[in-house]
Protein backbone atom coordinates (compact mmCIF):
# COMPACT_ATOMS: atom_id res chain seq x y z
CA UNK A 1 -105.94 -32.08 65.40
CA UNK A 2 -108.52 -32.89 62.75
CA UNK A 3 -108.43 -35.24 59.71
CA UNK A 4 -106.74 -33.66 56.85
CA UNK A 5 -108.56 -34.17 53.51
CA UNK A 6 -106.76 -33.71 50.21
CA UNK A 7 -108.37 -34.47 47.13
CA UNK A 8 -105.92 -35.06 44.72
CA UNK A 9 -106.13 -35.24 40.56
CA UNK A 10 -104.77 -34.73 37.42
CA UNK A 11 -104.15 -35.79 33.42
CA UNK A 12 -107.24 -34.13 32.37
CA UNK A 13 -106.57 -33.30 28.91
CA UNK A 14 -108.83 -30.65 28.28
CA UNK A 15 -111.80 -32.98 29.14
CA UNK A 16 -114.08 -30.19 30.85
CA UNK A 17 -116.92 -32.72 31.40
CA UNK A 18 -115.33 -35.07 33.37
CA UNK A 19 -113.71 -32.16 35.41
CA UNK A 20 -116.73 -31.12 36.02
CA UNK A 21 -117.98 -33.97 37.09
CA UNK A 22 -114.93 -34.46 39.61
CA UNK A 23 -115.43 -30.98 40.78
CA UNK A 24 -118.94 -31.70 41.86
CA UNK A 25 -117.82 -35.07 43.90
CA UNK A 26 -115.18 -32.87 45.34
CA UNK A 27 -117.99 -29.96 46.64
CA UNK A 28 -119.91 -32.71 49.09
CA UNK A 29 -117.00 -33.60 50.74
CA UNK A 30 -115.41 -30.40 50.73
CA UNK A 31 -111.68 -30.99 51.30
CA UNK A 32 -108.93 -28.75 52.77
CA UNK A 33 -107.05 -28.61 49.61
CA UNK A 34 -107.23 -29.81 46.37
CA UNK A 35 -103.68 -31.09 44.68
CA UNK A 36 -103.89 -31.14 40.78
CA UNK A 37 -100.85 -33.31 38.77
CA UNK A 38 -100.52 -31.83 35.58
CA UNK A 39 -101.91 -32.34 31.79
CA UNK A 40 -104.29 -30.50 32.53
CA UNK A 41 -104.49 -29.65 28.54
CA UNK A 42 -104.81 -31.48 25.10
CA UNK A 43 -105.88 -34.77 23.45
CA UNK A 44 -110.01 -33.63 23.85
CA UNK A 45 -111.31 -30.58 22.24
CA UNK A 46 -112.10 -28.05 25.31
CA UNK A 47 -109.01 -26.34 26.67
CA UNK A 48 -110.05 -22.50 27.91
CA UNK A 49 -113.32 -24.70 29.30
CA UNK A 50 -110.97 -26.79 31.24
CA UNK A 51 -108.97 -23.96 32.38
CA UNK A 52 -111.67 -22.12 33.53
CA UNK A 53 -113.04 -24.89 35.74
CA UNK A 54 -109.55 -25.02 37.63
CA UNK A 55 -109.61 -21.41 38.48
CA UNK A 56 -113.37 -21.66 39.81
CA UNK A 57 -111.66 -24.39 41.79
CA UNK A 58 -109.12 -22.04 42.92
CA UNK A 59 -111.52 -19.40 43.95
CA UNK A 60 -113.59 -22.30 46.53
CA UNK A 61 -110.40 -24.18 48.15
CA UNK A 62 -106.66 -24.01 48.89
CA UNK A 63 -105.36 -25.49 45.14
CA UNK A 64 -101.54 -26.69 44.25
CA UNK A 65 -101.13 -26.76 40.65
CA UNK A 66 -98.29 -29.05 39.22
CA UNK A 67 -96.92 -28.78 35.69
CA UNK A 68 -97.10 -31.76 33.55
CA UNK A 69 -95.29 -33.05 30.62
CA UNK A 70 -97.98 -30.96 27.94
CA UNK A 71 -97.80 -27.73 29.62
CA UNK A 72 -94.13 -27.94 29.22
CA UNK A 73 -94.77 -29.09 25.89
CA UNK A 74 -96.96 -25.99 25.60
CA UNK A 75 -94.24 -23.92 27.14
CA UNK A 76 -91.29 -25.47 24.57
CA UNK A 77 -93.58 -24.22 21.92
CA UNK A 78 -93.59 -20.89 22.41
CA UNK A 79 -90.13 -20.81 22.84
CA UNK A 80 -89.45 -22.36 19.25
CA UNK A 81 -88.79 -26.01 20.68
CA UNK A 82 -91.12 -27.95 18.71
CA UNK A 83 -92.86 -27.99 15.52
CA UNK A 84 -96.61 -28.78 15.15
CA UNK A 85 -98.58 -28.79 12.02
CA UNK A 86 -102.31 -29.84 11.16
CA UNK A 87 -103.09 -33.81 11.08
CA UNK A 88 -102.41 -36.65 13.04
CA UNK A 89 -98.79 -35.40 13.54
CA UNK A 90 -98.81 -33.17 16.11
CA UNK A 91 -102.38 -31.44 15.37
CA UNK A 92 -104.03 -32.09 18.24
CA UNK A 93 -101.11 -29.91 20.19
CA UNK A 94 -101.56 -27.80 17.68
CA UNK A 95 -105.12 -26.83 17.98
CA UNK A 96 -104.66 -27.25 22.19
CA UNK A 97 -101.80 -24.42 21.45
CA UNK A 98 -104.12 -21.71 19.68
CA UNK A 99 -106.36 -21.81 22.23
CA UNK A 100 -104.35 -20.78 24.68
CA UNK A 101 -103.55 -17.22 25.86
CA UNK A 102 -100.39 -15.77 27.21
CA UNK A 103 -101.97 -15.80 30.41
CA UNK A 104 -102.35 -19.40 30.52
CA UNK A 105 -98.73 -20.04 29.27
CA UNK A 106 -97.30 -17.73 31.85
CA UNK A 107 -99.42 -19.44 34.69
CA UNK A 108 -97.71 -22.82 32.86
CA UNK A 109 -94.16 -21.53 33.41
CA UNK A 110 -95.13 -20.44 37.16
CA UNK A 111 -95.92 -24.11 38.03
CA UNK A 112 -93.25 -26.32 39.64
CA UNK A 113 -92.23 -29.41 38.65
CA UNK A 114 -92.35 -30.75 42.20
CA UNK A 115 -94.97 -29.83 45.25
CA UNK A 116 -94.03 -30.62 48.82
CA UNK A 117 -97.26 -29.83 50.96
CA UNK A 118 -96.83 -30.11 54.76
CA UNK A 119 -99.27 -30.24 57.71
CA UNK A 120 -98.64 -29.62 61.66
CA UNK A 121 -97.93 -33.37 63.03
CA UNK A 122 -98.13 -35.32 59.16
CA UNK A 123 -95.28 -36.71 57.27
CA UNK A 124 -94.76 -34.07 53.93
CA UNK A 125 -96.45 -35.18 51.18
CA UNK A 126 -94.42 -34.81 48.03
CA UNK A 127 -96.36 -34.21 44.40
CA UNK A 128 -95.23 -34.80 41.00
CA UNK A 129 -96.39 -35.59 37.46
CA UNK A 130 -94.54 -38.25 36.57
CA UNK A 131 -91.27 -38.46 38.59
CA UNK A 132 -89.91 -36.03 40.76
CA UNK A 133 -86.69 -36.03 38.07
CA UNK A 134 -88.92 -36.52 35.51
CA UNK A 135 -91.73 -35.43 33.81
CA UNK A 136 -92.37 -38.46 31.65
CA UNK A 137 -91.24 -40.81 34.30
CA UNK A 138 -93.37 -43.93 35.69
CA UNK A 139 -92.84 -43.74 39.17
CA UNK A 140 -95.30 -46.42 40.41
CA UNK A 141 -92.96 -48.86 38.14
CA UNK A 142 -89.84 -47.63 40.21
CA UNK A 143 -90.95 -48.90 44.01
CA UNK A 144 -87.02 -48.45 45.18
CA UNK A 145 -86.80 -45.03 43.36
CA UNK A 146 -89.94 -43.67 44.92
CA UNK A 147 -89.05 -44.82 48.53
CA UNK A 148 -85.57 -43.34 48.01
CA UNK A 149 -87.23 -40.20 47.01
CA UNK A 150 -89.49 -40.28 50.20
CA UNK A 151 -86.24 -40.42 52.09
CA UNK A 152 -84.54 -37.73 50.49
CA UNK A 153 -87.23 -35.57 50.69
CA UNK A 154 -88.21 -36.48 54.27
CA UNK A 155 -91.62 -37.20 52.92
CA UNK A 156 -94.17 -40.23 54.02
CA UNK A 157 -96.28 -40.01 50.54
CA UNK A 158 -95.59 -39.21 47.19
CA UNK A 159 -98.25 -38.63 44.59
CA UNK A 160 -97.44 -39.16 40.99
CA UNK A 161 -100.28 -39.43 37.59
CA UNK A 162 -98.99 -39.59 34.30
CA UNK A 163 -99.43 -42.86 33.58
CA UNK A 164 -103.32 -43.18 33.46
CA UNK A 165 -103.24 -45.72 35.36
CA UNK A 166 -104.89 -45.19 39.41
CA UNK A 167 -103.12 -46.86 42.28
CA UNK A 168 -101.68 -47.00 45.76
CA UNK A 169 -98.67 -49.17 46.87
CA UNK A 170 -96.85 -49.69 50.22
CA UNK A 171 -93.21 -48.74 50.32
CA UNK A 172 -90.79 -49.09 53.11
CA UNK A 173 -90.68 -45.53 54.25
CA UNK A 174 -94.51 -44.51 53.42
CA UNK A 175 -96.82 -44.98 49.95
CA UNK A 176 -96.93 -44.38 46.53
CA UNK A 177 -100.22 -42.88 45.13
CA UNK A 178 -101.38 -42.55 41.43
CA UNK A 179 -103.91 -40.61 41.03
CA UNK A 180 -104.91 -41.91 37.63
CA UNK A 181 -106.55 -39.73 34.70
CA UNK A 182 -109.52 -37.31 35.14
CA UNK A 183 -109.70 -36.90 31.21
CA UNK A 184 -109.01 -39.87 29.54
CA UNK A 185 -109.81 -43.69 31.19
CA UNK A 186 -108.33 -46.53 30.75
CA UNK A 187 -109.10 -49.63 32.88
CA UNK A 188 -113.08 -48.00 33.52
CA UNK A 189 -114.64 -45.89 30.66
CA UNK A 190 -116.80 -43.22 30.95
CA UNK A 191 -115.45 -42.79 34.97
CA UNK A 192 -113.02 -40.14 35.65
CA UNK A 193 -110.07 -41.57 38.28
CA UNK A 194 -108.77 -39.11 41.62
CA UNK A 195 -107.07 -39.80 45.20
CA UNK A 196 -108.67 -38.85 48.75
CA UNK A 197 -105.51 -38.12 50.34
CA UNK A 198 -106.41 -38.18 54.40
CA UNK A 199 -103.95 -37.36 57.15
CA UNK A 200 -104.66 -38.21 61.05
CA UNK A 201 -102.64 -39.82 63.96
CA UNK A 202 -99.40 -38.80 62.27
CA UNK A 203 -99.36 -40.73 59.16
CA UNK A 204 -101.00 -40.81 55.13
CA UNK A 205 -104.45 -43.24 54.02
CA UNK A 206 -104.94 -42.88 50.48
CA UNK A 207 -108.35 -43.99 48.27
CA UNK A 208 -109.10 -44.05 44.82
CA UNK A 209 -112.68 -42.33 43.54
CA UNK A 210 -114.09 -43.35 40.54
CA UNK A 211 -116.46 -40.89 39.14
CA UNK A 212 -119.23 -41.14 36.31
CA UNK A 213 -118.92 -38.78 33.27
CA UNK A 214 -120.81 -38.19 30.02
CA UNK A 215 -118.47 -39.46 27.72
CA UNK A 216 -120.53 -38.68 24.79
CA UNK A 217 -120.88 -34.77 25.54
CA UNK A 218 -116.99 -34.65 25.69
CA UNK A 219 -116.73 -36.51 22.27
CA UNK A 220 -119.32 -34.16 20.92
CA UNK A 221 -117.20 -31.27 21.44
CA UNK A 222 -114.56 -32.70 18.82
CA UNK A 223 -116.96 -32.11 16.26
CA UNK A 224 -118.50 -29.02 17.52
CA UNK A 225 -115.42 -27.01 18.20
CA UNK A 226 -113.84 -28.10 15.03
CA UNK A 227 -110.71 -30.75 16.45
CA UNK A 228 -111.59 -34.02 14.12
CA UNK A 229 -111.39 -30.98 11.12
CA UNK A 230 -107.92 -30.18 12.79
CA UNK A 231 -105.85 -33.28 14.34
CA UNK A 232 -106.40 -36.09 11.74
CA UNK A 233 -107.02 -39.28 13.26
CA UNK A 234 -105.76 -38.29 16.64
CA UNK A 235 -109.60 -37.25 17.95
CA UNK A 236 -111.03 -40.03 16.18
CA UNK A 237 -108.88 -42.68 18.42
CA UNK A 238 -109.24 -40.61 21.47
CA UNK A 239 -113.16 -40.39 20.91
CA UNK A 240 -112.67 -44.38 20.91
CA UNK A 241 -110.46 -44.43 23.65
CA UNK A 242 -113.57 -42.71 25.49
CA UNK A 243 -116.21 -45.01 24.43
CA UNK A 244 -114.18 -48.03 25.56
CA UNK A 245 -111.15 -47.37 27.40
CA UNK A 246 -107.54 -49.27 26.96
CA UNK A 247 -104.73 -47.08 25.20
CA UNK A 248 -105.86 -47.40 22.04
CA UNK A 249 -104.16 -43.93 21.59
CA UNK A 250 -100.25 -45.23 22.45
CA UNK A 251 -101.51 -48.85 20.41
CA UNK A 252 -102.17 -46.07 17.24
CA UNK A 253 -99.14 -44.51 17.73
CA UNK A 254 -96.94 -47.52 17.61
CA UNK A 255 -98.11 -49.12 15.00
CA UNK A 256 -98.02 -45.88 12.55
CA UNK A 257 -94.60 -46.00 13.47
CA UNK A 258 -93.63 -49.82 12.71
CA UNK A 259 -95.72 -49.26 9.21
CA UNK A 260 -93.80 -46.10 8.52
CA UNK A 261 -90.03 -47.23 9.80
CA UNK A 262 -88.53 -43.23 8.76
CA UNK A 263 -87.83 -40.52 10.51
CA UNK A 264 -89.68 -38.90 8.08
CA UNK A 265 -93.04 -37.61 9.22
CA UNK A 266 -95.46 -40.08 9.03
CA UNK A 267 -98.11 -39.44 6.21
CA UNK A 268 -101.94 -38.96 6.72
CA UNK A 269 -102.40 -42.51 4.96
CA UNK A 270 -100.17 -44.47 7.22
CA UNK A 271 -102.07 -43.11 9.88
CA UNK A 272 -105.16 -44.31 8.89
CA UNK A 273 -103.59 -47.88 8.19
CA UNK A 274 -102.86 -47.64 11.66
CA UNK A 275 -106.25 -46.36 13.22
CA UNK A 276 -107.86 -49.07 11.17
CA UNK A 277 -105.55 -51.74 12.37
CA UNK A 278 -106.05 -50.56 16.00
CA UNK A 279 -110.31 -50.24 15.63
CA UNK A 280 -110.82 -53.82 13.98
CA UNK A 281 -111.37 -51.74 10.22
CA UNK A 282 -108.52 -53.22 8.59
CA UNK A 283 -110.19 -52.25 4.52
CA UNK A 284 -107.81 -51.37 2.55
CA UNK A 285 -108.50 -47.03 1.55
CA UNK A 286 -108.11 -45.85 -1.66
């Protein structure tokens, strides 16, 4: 039997351009399936673009879609769940949310939280966002979790993403595989992240691609399609986030919350405190 060639991605967060750009590095090597982990929506300003790159993908190569933790917080939504408004809290959800259609919600609900893909003489491969149990989970920080799940589930690799962060790690009873983020970099800017899953002689090699995207046209799409006028300070740290990579998104978010200390929402003004402590602009605003 031949090689078995899997390219595997996720967390792209509505970032069309550096799907895009992944798509393309995925057409010269042309592999027998393509395995996509979830967030595939939110935090950049093109959704329905997004979307519609994923089902051109669909149309060109055997796909497995995944749901991730912002689909189901797409999903919990529409069923009432949560509460969005405009600004920093919660408006970049927001404006993801009325850009979808019903469609794309019910094609949400349809995905599964877990994937198990097998192939004729290779251990199952078993897919998830961020745990098999859990959405938000960090599997790659759990080494004796994820080998216990590869037991249970009679697997030899799991793939997880979530966590933006790409790698591949040795357990006892197979590997571990993070495919890192398509959408939004951390550790290389302006280079999306995906796994080359290949299967031969009865067992799993896994690779990390790195692959260039134009930052700049995702960013100009915030302003374009209206999200800076729509999530507060949310696109403006992203658009950083971009330009230079590290979380400066999760640093934003906890230090609004140690300035604020409520469980009231936190006001447009504390956020900017916040985005200014985070970006090196520490002025005070009037």
């Amino acid at each position: 039997m031949s090689a078995v060639r899997i390219a595997a991605l996720g967390d792209i967060h509505s970032n069309a351009e550096a799907l895009r750009a992944c798509l393309d590095e995925i057409d010269a090597f042309h592999p027998d399936a393509l395995l996509f982990t979830g967030d595939y929506v939110s935090d950049c300003a093109c959704p329905q673009d997004t979307i519609a790159l994923l089902r051109g993908a669909a149309m060109r190569y055997d796909c497995f879609f995944i749901r991730g933790n912002r689909e189901q917080y797409m999903l919990d939504y529409q069923l009432g769940k949560r509460a969005w408004r405009r600004g920093t809290n919660g408006g970049s959800l927001l404006y993801t949310y009325e850009r979808l259609t019903a469609d794309n919600l019910k094609a949400f609900s349809k995905m599964p939280a877990v994937c198990r893909l097998a192939y004729e003489d290779l251990p199952t491969i078993l897919a998830c966002h961020g745990a098999p149990d859990d959405l938000r989970g960090w599997l790659m920080d759990m080494p004796e979790q994820a080998d216990q799940w590869l037991q249970r589930e009679h697997a030899g690799i799991v793939v997880c993403a979530h966590t933006h962060r790409p790698g591949i790690m040795q357990i006892p009873h197979g590997i571990a595989v993070n495919t890192g983020t398509v959408g939004l970099p951390v550790d290389h800017p302006g280079y999306a992240a995906m796994a080359v899953l290949t299967g031969e002689n009865g067992s799993w090699n896994a690779e990390i691609l790195r692959v260039p995207f134009d930052a700049e046209k995702t960013i100009a799409a915030f302003d374009r399609d209206g999200f800076y006028d729509e999530a507060g300070f949310w696109p403006r740290i992203i658009a950083r986030q971009l330009r230079f990579g590290g979380e400066q998104s999760i640093a934003m978010l906890e230090k609004a919350g140690a300035l604020w200390n409520s469980d009231e929402p936190i006001p447009e003004s504390i956020w900017q405190q916040a985005f200014d402590i985070v970006t090196g602009d520490e002025r005070p605003h009037l």
